[in-house]
Protein backbone atom coordinates (compact mmCIF):
# COMPACT_ATOMS: atom_id res chain seq x y z
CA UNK A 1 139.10 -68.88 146.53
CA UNK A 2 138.53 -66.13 143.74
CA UNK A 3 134.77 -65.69 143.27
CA UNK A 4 135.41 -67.41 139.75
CA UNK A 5 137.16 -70.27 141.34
CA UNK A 6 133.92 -71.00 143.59
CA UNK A 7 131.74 -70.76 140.52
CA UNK A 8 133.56 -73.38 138.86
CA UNK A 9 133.91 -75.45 141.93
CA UNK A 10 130.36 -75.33 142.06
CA UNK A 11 129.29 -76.07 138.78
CA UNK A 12 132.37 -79.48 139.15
CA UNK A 13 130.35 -79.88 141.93
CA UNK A 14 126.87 -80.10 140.37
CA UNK A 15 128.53 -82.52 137.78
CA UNK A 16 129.70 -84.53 140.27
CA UNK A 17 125.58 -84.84 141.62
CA UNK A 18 125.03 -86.69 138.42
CA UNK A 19 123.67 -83.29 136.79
CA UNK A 20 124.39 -83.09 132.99
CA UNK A 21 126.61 -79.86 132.18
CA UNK A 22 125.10 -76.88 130.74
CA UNK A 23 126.90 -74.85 128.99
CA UNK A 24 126.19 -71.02 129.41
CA UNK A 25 127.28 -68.69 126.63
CA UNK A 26 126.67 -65.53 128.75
CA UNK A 27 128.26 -65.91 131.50
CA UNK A 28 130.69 -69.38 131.74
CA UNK A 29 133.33 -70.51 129.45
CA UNK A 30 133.81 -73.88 127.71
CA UNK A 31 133.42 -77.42 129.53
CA UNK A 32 137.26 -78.52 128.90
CA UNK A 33 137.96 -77.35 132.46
CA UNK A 34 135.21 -79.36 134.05
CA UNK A 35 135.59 -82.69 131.94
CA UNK A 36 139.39 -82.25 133.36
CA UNK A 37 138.01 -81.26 136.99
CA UNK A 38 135.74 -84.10 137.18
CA UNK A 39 137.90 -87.15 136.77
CA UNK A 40 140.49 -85.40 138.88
CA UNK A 41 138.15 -84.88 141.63
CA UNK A 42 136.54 -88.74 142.02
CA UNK A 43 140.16 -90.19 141.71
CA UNK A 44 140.68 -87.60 144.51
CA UNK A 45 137.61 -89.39 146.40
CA UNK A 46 135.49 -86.19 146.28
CA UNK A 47 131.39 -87.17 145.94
CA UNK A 48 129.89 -83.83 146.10
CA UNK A 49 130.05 -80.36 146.56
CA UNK A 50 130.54 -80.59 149.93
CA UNK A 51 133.25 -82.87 150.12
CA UNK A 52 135.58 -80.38 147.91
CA UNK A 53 138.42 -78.57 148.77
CA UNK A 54 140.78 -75.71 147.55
CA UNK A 55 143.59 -78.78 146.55
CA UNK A 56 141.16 -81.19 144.77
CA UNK A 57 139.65 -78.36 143.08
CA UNK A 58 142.79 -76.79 141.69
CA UNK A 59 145.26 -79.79 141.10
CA UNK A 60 143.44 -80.20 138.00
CA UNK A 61 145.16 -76.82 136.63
CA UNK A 62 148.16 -77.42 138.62
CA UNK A 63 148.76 -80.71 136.99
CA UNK A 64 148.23 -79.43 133.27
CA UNK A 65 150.21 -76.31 134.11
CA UNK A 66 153.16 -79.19 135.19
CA UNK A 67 152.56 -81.07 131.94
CA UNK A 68 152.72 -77.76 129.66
CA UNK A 69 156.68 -77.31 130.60
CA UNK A 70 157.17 -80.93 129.23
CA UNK A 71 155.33 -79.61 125.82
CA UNK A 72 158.24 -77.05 125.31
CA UNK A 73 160.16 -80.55 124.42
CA UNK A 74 158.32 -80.89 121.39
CA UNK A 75 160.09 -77.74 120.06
CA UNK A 76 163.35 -78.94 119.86
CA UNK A 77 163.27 -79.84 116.85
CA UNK A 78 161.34 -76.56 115.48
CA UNK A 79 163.35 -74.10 117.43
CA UNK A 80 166.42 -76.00 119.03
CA UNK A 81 167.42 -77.43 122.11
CA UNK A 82 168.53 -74.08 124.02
CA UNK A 83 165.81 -72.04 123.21
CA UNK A 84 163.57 -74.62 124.09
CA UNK A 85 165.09 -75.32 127.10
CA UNK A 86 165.12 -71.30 128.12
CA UNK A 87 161.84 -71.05 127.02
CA UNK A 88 160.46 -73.91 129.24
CA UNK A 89 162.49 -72.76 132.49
CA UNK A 90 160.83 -68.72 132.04
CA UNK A 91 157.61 -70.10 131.58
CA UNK A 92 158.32 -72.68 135.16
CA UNK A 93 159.36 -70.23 136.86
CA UNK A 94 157.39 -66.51 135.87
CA UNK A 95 155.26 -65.38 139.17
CA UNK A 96 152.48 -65.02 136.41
CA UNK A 97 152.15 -69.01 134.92
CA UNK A 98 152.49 -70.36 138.57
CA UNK A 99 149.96 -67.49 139.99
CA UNK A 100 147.29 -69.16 137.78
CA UNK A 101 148.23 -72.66 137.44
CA UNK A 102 147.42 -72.78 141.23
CA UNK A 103 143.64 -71.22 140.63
CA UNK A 104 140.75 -73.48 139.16
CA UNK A 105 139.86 -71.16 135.97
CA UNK A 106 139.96 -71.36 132.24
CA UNK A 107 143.45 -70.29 131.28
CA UNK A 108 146.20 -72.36 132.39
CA UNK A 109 144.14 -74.79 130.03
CA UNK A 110 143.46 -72.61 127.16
CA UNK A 111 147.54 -71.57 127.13
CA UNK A 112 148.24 -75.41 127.29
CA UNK A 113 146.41 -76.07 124.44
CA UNK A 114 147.72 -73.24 122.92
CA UNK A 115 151.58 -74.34 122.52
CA UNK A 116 150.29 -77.80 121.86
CA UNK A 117 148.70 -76.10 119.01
CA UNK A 118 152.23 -74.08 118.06
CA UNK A 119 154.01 -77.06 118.47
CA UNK A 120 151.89 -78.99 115.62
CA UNK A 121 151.43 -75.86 113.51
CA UNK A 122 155.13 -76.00 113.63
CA UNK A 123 155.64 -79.23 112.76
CA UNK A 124 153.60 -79.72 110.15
CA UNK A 125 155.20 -77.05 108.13
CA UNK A 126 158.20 -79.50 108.56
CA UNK A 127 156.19 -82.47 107.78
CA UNK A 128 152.70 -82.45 106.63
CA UNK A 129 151.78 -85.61 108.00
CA UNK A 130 148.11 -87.21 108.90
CA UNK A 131 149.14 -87.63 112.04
CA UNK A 132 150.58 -83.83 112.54
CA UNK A 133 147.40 -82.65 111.32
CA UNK A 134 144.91 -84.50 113.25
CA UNK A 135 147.23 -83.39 116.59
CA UNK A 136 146.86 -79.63 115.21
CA UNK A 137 143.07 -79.97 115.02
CA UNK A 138 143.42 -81.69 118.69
CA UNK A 139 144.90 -78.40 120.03
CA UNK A 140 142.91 -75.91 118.62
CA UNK A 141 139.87 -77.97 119.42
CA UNK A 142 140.83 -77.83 123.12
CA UNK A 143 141.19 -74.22 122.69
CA UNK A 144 137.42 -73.47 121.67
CA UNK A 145 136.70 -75.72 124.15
CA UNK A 146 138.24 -74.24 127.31
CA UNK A 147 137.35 -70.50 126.09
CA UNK A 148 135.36 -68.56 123.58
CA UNK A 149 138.48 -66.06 123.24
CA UNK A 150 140.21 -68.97 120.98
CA UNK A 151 138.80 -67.35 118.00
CA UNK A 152 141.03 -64.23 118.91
CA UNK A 153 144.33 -66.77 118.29
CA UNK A 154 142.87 -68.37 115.52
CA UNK A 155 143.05 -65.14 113.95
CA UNK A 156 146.34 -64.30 114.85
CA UNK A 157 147.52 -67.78 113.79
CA UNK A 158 145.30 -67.26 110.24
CA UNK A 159 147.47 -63.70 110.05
CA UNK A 160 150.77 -65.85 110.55
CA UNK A 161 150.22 -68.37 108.53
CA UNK A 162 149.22 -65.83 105.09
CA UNK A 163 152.86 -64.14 106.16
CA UNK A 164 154.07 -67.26 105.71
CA UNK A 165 152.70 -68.06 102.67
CA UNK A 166 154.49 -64.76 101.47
CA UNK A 167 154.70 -62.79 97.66
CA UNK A 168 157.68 -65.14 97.36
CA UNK A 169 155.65 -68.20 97.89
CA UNK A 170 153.20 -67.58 96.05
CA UNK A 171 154.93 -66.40 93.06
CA UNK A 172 156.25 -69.45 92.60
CA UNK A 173 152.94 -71.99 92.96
CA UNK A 174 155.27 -75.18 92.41
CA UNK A 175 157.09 -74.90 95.72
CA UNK A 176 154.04 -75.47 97.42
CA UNK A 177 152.06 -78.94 97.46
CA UNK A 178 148.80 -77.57 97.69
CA UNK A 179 147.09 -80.71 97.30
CA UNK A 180 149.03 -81.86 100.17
CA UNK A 181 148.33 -78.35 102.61
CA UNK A 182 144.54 -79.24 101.17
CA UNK A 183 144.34 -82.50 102.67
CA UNK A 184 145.96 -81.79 106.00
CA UNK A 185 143.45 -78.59 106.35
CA UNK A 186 140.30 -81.28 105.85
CA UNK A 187 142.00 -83.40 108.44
CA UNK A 188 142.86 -80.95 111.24
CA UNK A 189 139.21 -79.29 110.51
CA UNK A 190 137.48 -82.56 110.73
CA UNK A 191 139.44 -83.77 114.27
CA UNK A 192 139.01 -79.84 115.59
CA UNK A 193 135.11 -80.54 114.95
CA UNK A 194 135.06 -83.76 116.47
CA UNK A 195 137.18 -82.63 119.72
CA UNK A 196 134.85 -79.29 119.75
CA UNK A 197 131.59 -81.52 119.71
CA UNK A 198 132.28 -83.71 121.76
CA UNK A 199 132.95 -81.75 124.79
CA UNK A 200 130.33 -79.08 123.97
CA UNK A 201 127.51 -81.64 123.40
CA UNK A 202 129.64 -83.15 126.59
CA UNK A 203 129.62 -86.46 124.89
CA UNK A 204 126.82 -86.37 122.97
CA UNK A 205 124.19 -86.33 126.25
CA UNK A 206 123.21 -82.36 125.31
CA UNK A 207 123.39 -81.41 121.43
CA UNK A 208 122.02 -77.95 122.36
CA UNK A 209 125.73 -77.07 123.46
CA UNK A 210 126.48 -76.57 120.03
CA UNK A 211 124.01 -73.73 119.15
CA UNK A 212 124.47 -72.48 122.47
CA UNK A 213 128.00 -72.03 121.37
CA UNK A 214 127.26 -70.22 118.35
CA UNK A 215 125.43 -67.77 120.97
CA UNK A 216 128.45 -66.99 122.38
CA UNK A 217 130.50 -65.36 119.72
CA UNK A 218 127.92 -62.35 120.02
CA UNK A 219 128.21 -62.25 123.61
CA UNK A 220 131.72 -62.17 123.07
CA UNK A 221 131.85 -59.36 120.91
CA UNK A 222 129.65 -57.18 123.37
CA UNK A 223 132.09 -57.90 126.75
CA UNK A 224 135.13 -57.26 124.59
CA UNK A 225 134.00 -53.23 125.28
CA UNK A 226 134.68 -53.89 129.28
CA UNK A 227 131.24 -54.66 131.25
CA UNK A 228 133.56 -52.76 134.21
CA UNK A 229 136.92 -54.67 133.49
CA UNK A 230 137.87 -51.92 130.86
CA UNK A 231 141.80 -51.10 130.78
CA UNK A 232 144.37 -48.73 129.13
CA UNK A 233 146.00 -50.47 125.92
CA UNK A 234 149.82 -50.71 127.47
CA UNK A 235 147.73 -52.88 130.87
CA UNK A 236 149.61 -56.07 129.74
CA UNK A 237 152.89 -53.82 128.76
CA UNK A 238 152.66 -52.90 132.46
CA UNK A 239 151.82 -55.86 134.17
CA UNK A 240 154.14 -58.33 132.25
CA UNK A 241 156.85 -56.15 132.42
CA UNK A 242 156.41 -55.31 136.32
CA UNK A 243 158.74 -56.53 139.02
CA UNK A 244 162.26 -57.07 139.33
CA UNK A 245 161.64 -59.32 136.40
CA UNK A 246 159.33 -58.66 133.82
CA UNK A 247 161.62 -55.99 132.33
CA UNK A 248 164.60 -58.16 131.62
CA UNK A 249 162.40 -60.77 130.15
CA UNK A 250 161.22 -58.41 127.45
CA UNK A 251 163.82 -57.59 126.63
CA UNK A 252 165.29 -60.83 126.35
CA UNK A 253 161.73 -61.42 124.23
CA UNK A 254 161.99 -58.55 121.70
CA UNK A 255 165.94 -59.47 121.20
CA UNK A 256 165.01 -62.72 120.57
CA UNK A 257 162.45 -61.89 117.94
CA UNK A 258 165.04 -59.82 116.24
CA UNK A 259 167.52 -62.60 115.89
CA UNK A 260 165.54 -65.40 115.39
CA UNK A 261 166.63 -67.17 112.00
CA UNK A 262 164.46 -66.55 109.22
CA UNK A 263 165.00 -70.23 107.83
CA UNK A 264 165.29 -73.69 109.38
CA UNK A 265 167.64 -76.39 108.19
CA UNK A 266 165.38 -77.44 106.11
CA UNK A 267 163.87 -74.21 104.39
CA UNK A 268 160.72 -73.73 106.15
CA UNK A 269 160.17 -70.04 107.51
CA UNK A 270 159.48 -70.37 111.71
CA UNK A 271 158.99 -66.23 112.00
CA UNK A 272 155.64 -66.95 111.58
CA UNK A 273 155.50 -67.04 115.73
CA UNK A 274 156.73 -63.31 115.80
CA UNK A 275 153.92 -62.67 113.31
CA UNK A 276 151.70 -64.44 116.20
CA UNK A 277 153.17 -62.66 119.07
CA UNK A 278 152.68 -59.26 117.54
CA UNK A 279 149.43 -59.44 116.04
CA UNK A 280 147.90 -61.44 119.95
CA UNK A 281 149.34 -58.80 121.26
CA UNK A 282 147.84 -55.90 120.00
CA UNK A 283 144.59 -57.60 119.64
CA UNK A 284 144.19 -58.18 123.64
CA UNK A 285 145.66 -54.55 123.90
CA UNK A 286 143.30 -53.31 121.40
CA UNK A 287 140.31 -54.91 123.49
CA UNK A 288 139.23 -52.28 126.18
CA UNK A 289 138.16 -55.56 128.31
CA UNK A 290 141.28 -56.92 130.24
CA UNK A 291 142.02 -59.05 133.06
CA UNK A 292 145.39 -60.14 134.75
CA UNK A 293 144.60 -63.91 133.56
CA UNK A 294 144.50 -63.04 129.99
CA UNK A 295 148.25 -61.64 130.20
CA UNK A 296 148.99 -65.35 130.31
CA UNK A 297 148.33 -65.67 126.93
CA UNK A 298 150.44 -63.00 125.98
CA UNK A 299 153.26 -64.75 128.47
CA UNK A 300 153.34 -68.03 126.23
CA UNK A 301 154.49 -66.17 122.87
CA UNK A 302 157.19 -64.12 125.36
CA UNK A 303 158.67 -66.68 126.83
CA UNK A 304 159.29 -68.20 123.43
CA UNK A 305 160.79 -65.36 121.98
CA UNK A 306 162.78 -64.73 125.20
CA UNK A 307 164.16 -68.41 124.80
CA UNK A 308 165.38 -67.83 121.19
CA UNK A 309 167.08 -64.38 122.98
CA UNK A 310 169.09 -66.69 125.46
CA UNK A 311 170.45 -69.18 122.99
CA UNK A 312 171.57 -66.42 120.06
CA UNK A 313 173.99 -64.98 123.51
CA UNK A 314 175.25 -68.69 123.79
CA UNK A 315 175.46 -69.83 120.69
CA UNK A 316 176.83 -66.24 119.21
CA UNK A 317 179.13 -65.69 122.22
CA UNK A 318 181.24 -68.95 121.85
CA UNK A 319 184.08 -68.20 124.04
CA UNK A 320 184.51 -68.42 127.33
CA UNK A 321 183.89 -64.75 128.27
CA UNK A 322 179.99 -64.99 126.27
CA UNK A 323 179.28 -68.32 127.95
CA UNK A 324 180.21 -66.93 131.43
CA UNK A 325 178.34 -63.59 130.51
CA UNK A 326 175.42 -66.11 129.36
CA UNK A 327 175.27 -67.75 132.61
CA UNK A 328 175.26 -64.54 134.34
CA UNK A 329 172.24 -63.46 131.71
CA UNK A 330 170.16 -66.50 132.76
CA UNK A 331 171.23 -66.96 136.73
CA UNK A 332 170.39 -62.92 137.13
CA UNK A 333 166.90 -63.77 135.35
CA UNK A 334 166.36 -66.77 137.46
CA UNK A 335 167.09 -64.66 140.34
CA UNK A 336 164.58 -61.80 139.27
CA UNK A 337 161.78 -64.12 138.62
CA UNK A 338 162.22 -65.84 141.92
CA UNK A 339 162.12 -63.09 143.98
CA UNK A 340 159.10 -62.22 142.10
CA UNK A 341 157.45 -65.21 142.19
CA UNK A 342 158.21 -65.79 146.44
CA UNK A 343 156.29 -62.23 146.86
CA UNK A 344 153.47 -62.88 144.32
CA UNK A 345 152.38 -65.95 144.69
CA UNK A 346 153.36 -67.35 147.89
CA UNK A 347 154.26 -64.32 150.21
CA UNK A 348 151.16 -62.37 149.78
CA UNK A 349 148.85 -64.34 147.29
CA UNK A 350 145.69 -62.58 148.09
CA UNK A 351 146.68 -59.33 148.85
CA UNK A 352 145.36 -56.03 146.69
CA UNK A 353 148.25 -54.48 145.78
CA UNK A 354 149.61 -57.91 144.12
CA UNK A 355 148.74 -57.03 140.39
CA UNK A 356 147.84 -61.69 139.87
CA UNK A 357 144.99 -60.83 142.54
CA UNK A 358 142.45 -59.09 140.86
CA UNK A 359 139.05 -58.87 142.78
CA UNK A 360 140.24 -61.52 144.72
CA UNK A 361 138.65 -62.86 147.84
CA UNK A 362 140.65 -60.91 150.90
CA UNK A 363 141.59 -63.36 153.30
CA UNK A 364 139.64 -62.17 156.10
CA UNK A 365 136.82 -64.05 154.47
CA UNK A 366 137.63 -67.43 155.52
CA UNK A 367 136.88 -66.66 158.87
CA UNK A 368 133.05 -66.69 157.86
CA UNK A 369 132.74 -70.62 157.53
CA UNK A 370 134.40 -70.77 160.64
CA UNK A 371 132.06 -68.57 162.56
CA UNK A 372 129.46 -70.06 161.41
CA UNK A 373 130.67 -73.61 162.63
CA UNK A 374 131.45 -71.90 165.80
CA UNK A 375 127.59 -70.80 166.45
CA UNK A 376 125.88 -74.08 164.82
CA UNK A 377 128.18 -76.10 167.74
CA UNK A 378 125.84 -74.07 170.24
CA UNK A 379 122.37 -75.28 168.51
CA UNK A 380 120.74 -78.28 168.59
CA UNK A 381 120.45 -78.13 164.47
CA UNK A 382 124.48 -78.38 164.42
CA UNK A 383 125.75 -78.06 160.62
CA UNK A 384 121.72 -78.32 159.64
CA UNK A 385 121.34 -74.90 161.19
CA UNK A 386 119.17 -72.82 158.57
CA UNK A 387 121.18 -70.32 156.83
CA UNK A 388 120.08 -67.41 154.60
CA UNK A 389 122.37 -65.49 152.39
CA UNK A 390 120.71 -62.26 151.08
CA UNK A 391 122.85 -60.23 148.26
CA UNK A 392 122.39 -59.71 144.57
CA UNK A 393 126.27 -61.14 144.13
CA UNK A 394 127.18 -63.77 146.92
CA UNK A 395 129.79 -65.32 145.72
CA UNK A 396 132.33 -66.76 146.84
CA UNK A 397 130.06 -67.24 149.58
CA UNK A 398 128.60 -70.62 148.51
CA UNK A 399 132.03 -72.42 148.71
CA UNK A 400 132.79 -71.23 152.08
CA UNK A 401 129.34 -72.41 153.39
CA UNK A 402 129.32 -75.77 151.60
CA UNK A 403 129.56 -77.83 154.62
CA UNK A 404 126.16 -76.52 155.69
CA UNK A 405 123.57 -78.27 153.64
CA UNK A 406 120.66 -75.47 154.62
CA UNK A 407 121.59 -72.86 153.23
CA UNK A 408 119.48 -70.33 150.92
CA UNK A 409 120.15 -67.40 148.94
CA UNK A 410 117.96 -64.43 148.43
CA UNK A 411 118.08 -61.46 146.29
CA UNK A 412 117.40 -58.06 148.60
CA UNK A 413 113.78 -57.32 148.81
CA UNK A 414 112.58 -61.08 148.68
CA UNK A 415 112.03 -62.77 152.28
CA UNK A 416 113.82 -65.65 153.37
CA UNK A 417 111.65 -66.35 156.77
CA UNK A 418 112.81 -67.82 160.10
CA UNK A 419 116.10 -68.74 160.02
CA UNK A 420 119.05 -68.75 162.90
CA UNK A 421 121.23 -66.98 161.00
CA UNK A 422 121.49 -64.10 157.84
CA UNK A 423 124.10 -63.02 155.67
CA UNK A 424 123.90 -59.93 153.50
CA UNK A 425 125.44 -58.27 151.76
CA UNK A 426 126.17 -54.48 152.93
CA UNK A 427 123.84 -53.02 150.22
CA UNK A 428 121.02 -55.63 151.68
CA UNK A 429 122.03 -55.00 155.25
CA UNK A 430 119.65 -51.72 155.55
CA UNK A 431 116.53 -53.06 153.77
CA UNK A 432 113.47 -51.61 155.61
CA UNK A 433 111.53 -53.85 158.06
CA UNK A 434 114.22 -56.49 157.23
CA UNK A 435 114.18 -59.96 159.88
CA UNK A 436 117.64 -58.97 160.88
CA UNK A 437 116.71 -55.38 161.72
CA UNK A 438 117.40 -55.13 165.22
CA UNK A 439 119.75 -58.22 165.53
CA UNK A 440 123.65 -57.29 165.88
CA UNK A 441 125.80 -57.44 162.85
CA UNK A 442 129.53 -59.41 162.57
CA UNK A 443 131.78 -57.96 159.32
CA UNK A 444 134.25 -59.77 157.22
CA UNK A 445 136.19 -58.50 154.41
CA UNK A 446 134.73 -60.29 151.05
CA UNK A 447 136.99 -58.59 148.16
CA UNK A 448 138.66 -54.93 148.63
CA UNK A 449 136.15 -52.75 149.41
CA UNK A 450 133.29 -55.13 149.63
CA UNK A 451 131.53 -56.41 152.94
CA UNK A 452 129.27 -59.03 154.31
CA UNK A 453 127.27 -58.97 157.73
CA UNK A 454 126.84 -61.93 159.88
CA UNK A 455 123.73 -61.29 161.94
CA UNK A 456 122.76 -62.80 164.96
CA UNK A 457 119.91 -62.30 167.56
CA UNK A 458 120.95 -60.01 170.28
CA UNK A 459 120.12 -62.63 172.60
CA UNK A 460 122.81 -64.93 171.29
CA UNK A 461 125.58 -65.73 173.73
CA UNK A 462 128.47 -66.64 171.12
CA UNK A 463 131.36 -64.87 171.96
């Protein structure tokens, strides 16, 4: 479990005590993950904190990841039935969308509500319906509501949508129904603020959610400069277009935003998503802060474009030398992406030099809860054994010690008294005059680089 995973599992956790959720504009993102954890996690017969575990925690994701291919249907009728099609089956099967849509964070959520909110932008320029509207104000309600970073695509979409608009469009005044784009604005605003508040208020029990909200967007502005996570501007170039794959797929991406028709059967200009794709782009390039997660959201957008690229080779090359070169186009990406995805996300998940497992926790760590089980067997406390964690980060460390109901965490310096056994950190580990001075120390890997000590007396006969 990545150290964010445990921090969500244990906030899902908390919520599951009966707690009421706080929202944190410093250091969490929205509640849409949790109000999607929670359910998932009693149907899953999970009653606390203790009684989770790496599948109930993460199906939640896993499932919405699932039911974000089926959203690619609702394109057909915006961009076709191949390019939706090719667009769904990159996005199934890129190393990068199942990578996250197996860990319990933010993003596979944010990126579903993201197409749902393409898909209903897109629509409604077809048909400016009540209905489409209220759907669009669904979506980019969810947005806000799984991360802070929403207002980055609402500006991209805001950028798209005055393209659209045009000189030509607005020289001539009559071919738009203003009074009709009017109305379904004040529709989609008003079910955007009633999705937003009613999560963030987390159905009306905490009102404060709402101001602590408009907290963030400072916040937001200050991390954007890196807080340690800073990154060249070409970091998603690299990473998205890494592998046997990623290559081909951008190129199958910028090929389809060349050829993509400018007009729709029935008039209404679509290239608004290439507007999108360029201007999310270099905003998250722009922004020296960068993670691997984020490139998701750059993925989305890709795969779309990459779709379109697919069906102009097999609906241009009509013969039977272009379909069978079609084929080949699709089977050899298929291939690619495969391969990719076997090493990245199954092969070696957790390993450093996989460019999904940033910071992760190194394997080697799950050997700690174990241990620990191992020596409480030998006392008469069993699992009530007293534990103290000392370290100014421990995380993950809390989810693999959840079992263990005395546990305690100290910051180094403080004192946690008698106990039977510490854990510190390897900056706390030397602490003058510290309890665990002269016991003996066990190591296990936390993240690359970083260590924590398992100290028993010397006395202790545990092998």
């Amino acid at each position: 479990m990545h150290t964010d995973e445990a921090i969500n599992a244990y906030i899902t956790g908390d919520l599951l005590a009966g707690n009421p959720y706080q929202y944190d504009p410093k250091d969490r993102h929205g509640p849409a993950l949790y109000a999607v954890a929670l359910p998932v996690a009693k149907l899953a017969g999970v009653k606390n904190f203790a009684g989770m575990t790496e599948t109930s925690v993460r199906l939640g994701p896993a499932l919405v990841g699932a039911f974000t291919i089926l959203l690619f249907g609702l394109l057909v009728e915006v961009l076709g039935i191949v390019p939706a099609i090719g667009a769904a089956l990159l996005f199934a099967i890129s190393p990068i969308t199942v990578y996250y849509s197996r860990d319990f964070i933010h993003e596979t959520l944010f990126v579903a509500a993201t197409l749902w909110t393409i898909v209903f932008a897109g629509r409604i320029l077809e048909e400016n319906s009540a209905n489409n509207a209220i759907a669009l104000g669904v979506g980019a309600g969810l947005m806000l509501a799984c991360k802070e970073t929403a207002t980055l695509h609402f500006a991209a979409f805001g950028i798209a949508a005055l393209w659209w608009l045009g000189p030509a469009r607005l020289a001539n005044p009559r071919s738009l129904d203003w009074r009709s784009i009017a109305k379904g604005g004040v529709i989609a605003f008003v079910s955007f603020c009633v999705v937003v508040m009613a999560l963030y208020t987390w159905g009306g029990t905490r009102w404060q959610g709402l101001a602590d909200l408009g907290n963030s967007i400072p916040h937001l502005a200050s991390r954007a400069s890196g807080e340690g996570h800073q990154k060249p501007a070409w970091y998603y170039l690299a990473l998205l277009g890494g592998g046997w794959s990623g290559g081909a797929v951008l190129l199958l991406a910028a090929w389809g935003a060349v050829t993509l028709p400018w007009k729709n059967s029935s008039g209404k200009i679509f290239p608004a998503l290439v507007v999108y794709s360029l201007v999310i782009g270099l905003l998250y390039s722009a922004i020296p802060y960068k993670t691997p997660w984020l490139g998701l959201n750059l993925w989305l957008p890709i795969a779309l474009l990459a779709g379109n690229g697919f069906a102009w080779f097999w609906q241009t090359l009509r013969n039977n030398a272009g379909r069978i070169a079609s084929v080949a186009i699709a089977g050899a990406c298929i291939a690619a992406l495969s391969r990719d995805n076997a090493r990245r996300v199954f092969l070696a998940p957790a390993d450093e030099r996989n460019p999904y497992a940033y910071a992760h926790t190194v394997e080697d760590f799950s050997r700690l809860p174990d241990r620990v089980q191992q020596i409480a067997s030998k006392t008469p406390a069993g699992n009530k054994i007293r534990i103290a964690v000392v370290a100014a980060d421990p995380w993950p460390t809390p989810w693999y010690l959840r079992k263990f109901p005395n546990v305690g965490f100290w910051r180094p310096g403080q004192d946690p008294g008698p106990v039977e056994i510490y854990i510190t950190s390897a900056e706390a580990a030397g602490t003058p005059g510290a309890p665990w001075e002269k016991w003996r120390p066990e190591f296990f890997g936390v993240r690359p680089d970083v260590l924590m000590l398992l100290w028993l007396p010397p006395e202790t006969a545990v092998p």
